[in-house]
Each structure stands twice: as C-alpha cells, then as structure tokens.
PDB file of N, CA and C in Angstrom:
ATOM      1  N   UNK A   1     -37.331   5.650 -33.349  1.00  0.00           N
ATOM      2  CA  UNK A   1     -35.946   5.368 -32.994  1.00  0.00           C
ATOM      3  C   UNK A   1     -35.530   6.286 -31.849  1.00  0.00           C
ATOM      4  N   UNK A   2     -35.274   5.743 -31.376  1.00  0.00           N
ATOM      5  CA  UNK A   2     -34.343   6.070 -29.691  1.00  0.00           C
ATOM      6  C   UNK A   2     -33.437   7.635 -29.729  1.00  0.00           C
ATOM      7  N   UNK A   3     -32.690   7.703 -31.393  1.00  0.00           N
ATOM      8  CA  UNK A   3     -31.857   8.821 -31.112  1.00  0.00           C
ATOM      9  C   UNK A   3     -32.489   9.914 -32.292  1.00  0.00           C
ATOM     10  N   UNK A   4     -33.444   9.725 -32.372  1.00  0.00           N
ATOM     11  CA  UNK A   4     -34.628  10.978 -33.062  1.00  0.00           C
ATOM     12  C   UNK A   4     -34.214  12.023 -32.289  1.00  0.00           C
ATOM     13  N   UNK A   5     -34.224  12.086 -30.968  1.00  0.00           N
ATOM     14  CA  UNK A   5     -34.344  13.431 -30.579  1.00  0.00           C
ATOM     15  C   UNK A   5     -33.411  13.945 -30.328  1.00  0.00           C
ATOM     16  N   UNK A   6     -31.658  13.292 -30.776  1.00  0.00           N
ATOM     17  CA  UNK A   6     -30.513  13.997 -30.899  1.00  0.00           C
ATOM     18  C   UNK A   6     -30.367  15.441 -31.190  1.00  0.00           C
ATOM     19  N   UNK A   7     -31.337  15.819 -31.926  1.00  0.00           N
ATOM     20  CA  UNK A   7     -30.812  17.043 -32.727  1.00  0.00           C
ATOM     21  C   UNK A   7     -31.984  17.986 -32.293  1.00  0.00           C
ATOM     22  N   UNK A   8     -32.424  17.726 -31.219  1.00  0.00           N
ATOM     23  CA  UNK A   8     -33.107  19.000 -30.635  1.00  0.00           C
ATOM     24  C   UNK A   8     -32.116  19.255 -29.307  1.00  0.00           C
ATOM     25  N   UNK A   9     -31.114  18.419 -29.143  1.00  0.00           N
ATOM     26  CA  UNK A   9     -30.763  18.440 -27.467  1.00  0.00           C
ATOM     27  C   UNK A   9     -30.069  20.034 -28.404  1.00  0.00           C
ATOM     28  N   UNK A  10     -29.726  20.607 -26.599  1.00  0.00           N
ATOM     29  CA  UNK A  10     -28.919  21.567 -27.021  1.00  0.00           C
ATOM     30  C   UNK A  10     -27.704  21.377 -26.112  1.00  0.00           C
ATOM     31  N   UNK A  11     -26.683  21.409 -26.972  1.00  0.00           N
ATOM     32  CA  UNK A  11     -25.068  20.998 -26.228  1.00  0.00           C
ATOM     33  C   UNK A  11     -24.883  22.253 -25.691  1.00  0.00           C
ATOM     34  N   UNK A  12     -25.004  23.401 -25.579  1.00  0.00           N
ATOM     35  CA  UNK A  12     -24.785  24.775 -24.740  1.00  0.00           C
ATOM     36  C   UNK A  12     -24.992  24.646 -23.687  1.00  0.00           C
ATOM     37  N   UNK A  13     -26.397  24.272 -23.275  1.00  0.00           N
ATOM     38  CA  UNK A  13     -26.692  23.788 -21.669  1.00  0.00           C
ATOM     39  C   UNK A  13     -25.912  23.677 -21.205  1.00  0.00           C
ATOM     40  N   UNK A  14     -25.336  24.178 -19.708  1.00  0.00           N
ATOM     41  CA  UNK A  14     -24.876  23.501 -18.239  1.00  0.00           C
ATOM     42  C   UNK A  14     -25.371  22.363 -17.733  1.00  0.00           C
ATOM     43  N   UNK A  15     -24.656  21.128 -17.624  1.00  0.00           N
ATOM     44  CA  UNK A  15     -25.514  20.273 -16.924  1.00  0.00           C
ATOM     45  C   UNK A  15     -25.914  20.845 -15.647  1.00  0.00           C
ATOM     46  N   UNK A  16     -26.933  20.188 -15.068  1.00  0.00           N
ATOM     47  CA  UNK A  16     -27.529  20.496 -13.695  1.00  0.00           C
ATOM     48  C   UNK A  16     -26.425  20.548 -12.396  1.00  0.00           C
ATOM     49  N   UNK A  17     -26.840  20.631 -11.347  1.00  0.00           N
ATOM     50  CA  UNK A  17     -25.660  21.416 -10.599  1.00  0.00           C
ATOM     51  C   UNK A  17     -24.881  19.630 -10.013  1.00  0.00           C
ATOM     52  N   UNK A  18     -26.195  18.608  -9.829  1.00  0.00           N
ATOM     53  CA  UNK A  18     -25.714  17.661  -9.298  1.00  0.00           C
ATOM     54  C   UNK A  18     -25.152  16.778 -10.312  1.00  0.00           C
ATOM     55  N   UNK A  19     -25.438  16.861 -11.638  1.00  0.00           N
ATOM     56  CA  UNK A  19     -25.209  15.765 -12.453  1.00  0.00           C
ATOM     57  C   UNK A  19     -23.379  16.227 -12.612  1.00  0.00           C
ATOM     58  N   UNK A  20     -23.261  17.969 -12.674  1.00  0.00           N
ATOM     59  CA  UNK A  20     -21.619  18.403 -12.787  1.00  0.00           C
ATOM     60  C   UNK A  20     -21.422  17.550 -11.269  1.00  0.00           C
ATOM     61  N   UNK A  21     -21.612  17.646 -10.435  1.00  0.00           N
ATOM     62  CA  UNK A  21     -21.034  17.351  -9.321  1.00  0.00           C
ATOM     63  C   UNK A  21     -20.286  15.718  -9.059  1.00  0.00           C
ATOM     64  N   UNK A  22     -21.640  15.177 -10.049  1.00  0.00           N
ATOM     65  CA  UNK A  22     -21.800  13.451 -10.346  1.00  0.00           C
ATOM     66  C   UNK A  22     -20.485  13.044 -11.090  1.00  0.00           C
ATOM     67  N   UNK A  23     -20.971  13.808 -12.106  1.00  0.00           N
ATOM     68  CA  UNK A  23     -19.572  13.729 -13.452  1.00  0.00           C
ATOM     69  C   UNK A  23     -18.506  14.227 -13.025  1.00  0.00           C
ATOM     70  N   UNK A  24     -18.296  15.114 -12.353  1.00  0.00           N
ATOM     71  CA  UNK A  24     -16.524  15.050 -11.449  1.00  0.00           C
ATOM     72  C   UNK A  24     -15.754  14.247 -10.511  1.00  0.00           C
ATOM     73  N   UNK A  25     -16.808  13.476  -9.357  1.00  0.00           N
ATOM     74  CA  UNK A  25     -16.214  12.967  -8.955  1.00  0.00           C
ATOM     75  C   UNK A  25     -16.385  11.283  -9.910  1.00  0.00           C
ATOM     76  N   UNK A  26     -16.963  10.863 -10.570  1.00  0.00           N
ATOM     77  CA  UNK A  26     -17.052   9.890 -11.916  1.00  0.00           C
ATOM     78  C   UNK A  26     -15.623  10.014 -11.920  1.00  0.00           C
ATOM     79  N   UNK A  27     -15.066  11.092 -12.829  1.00  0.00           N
ATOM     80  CA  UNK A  27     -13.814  11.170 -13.426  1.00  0.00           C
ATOM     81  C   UNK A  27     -12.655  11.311 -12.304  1.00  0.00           C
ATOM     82  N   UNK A  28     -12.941  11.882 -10.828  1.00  0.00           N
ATOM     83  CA  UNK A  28     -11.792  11.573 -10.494  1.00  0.00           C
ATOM     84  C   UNK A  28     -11.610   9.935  -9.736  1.00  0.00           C
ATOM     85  N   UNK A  29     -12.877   9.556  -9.597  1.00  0.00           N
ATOM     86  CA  UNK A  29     -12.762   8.025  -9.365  1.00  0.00           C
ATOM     87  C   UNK A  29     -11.915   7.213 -10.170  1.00  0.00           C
ATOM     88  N   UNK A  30     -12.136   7.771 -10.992  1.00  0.00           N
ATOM     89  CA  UNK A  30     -11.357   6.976 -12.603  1.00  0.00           C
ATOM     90  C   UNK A  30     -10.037   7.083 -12.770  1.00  0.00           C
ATOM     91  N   UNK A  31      -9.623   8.304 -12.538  1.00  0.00           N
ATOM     92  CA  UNK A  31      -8.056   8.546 -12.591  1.00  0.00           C
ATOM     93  C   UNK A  31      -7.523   7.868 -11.170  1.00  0.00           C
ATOM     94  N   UNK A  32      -8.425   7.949  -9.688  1.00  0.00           N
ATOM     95  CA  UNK A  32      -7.549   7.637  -8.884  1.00  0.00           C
ATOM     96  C   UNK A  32      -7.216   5.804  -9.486  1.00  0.00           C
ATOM     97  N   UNK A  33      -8.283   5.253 -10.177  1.00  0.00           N
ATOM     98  CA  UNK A  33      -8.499   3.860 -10.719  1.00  0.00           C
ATOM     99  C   UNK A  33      -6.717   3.490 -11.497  1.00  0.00           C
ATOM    100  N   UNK A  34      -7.168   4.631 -12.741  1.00  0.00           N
ATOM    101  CA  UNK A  34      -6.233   4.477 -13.286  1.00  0.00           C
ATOM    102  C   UNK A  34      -4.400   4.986 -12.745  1.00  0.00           C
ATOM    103  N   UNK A  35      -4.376   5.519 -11.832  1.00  0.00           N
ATOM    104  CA  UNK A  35      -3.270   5.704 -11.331  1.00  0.00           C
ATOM    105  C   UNK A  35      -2.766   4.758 -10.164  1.00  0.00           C
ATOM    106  N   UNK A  36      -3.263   3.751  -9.265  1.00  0.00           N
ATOM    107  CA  UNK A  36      -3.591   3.341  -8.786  1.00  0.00           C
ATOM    108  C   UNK A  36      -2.923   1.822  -9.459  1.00  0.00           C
ATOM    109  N   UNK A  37      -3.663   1.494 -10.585  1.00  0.00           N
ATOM    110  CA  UNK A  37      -3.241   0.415 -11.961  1.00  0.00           C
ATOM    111  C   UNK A  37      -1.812   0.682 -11.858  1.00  0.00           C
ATOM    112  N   UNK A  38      -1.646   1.751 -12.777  1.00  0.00           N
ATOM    113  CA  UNK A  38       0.140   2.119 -13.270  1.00  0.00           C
ATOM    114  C   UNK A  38       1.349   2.252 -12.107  1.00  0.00           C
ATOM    115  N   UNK A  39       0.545   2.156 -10.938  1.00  0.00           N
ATOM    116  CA  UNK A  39       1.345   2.106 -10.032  1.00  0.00           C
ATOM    117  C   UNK A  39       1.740   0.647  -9.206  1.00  0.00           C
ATOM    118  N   UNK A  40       0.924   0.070  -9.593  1.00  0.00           N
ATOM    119  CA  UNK A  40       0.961  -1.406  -9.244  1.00  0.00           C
ATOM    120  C   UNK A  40       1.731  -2.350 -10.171  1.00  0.00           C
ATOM    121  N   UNK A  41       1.749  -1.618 -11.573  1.00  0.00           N
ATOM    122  CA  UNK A  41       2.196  -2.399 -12.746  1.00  0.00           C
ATOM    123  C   UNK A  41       4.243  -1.990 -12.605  1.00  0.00           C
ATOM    124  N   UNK A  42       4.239  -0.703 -12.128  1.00  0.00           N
ATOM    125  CA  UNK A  42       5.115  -0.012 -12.309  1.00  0.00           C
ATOM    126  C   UNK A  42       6.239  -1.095 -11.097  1.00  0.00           C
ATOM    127  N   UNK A  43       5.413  -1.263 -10.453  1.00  0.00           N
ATOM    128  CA  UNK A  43       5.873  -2.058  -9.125  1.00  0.00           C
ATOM    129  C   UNK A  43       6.776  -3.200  -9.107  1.00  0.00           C
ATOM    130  N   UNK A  44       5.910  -3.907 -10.386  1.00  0.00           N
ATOM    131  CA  UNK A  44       6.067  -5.326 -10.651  1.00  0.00           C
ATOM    132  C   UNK A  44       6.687  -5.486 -11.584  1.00  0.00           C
ATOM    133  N   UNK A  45       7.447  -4.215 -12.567  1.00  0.00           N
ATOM    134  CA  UNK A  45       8.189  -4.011 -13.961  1.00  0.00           C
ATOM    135  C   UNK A  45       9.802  -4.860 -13.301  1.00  0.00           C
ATOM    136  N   UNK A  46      10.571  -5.394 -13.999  1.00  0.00           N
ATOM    137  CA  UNK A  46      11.679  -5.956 -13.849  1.00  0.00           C
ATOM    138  C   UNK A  46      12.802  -4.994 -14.354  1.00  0.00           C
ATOM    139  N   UNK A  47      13.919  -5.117 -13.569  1.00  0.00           N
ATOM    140  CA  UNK A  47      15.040  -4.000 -13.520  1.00  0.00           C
ATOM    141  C   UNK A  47      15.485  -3.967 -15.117  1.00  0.00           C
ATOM    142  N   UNK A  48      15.526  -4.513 -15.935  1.00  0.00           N
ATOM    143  CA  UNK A  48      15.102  -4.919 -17.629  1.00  0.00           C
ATOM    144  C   UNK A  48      14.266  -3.176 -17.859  1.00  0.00           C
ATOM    145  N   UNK A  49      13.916  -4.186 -17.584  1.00  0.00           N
ATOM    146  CA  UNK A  49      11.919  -3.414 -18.017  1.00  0.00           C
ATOM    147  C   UNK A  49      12.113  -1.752 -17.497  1.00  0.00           C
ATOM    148  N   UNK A  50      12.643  -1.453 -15.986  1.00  0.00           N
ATOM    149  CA  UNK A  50      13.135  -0.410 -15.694  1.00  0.00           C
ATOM    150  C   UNK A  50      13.909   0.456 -16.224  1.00  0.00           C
ATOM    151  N   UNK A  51      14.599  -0.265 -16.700  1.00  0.00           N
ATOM    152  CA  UNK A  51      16.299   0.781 -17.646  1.00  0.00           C
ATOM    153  C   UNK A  51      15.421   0.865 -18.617  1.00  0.00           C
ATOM    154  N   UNK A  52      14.527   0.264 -19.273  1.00  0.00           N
ATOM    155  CA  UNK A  52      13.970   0.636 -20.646  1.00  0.00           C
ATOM    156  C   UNK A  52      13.660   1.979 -20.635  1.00  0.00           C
ATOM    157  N   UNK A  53      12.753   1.696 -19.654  1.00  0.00           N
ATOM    158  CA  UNK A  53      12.091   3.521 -19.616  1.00  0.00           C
ATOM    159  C   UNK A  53      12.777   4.673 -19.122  1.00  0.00           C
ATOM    160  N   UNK A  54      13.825   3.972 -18.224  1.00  0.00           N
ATOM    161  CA  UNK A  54      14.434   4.926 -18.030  1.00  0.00           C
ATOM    162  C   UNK A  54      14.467   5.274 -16.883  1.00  0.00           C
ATOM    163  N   UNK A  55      14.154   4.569 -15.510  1.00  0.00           N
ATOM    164  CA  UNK A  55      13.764   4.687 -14.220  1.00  0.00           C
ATOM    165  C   UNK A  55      15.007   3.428 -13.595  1.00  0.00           C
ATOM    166  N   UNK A  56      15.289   3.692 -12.244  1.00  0.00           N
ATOM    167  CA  UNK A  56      15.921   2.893 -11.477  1.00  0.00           C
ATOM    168  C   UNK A  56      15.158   2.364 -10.853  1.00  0.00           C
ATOM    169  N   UNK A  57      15.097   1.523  -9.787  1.00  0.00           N
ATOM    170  CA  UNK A  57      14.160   0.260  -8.682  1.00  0.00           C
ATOM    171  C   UNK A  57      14.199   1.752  -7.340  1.00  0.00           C
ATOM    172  N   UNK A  58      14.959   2.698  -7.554  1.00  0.00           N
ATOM    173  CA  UNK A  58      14.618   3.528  -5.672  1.00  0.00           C
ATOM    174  C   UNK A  58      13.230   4.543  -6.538  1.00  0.00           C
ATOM    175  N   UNK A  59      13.587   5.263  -7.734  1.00  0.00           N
ATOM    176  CA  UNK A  59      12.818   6.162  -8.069  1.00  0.00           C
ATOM    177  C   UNK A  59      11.207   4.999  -8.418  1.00  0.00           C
ATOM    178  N   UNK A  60      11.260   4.166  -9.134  1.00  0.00           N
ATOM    179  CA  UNK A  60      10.208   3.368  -9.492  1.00  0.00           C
ATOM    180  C   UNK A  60       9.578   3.051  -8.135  1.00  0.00           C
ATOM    181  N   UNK A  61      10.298   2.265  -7.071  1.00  0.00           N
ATOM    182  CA  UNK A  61       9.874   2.404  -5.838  1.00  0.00           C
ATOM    183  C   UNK A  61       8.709   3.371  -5.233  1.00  0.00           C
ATOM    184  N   UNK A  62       9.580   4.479  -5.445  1.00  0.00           N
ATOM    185  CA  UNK A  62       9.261   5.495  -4.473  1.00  0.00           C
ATOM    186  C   UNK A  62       7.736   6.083  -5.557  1.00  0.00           C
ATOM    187  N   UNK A  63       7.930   6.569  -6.473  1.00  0.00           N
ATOM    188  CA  UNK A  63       6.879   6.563  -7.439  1.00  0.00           C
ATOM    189  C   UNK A  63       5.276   5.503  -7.039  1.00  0.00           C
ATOM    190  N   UNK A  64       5.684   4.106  -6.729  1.00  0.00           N
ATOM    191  CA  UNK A  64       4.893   2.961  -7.017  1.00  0.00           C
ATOM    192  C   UNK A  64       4.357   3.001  -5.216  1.00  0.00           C
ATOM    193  N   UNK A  65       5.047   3.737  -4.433  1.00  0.00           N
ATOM    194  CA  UNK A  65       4.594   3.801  -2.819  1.00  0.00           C
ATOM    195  C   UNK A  65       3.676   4.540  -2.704  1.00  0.00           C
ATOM    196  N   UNK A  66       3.420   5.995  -3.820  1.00  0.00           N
ATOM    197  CA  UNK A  66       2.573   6.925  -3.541  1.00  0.00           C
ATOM    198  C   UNK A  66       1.227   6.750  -3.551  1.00  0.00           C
ATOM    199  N   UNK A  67       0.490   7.543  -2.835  1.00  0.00           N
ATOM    200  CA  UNK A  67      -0.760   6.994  -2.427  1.00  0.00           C
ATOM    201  C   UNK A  67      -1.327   7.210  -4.090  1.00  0.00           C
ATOM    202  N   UNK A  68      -2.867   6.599  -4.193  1.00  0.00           N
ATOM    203  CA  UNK A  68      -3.480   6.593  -5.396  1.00  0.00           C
ATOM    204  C   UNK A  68      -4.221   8.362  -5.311  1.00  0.00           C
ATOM    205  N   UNK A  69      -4.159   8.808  -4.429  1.00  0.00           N
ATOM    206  CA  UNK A  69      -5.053  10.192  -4.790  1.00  0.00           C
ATOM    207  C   UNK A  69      -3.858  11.430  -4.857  1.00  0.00           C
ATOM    208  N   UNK A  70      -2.470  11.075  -4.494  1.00  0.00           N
ATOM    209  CA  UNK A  70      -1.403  12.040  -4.670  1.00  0.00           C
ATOM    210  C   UNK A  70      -0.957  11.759  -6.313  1.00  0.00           C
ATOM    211  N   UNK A  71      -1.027  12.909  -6.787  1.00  0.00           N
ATOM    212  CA  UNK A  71      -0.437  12.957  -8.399  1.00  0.00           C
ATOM    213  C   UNK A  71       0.454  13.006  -8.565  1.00  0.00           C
TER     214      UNK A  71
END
C-alpha cells in the first residue's frame, strides 16, 4: 500500500529550498485567485445585497476596483 511509508516521513524536515519557494508562490497565486473572485462578486452584489453587509455602491466600488495583488 501506497501510504506504508507515512510513518517513517519525518514532519520536522524543512522542505527543500525550491519546493518552500514552489509552495509560496502556490499560495499566493491562490489568494491573488481568491481575492480577485470576491472582488468581482462584490461588484455585481445589488444595492439590497449591499446594505446587508453593510457597504454602500462608492465604498463597494472602490473596494471591487482594487487591483487583485493589493490587499
């Protein structure tokens, strides 16, 4: 079986220098993904939908203009 050798790995290890390097920009690909989404959705929310949360159409706007890599 495939995951026999679970329990020799050792989770202490550092990953290697490129695989950290791999796995960071992975994850910030992902957030720019996911921010990127919520900002498009945020866009298209109806002035309804706006007061719900609690946002006006200039702040939602201005929020939904920002680039995907500014937080």
């Amino acid at each position: 079986m495939a995951f026999q050798n679970l329990k020799t790995l050792n989770a202490h290890q550092p990953l290697p220098p490129l695989a950290t390097l791999a796995f960071g920009l992975a994850v910030t690909v992902l957030k720019w993904s996911q921010r990127r989404q919520t900002r498009r959705a945020l866009y298209n929310l109806s002035a309804d939908h706006l007061r719900d949360i609690g946002l006006d159409a200039t702040r939602a706007g201005a929020e939904a203009a920002k680039p995907f890599w500014r937080g």
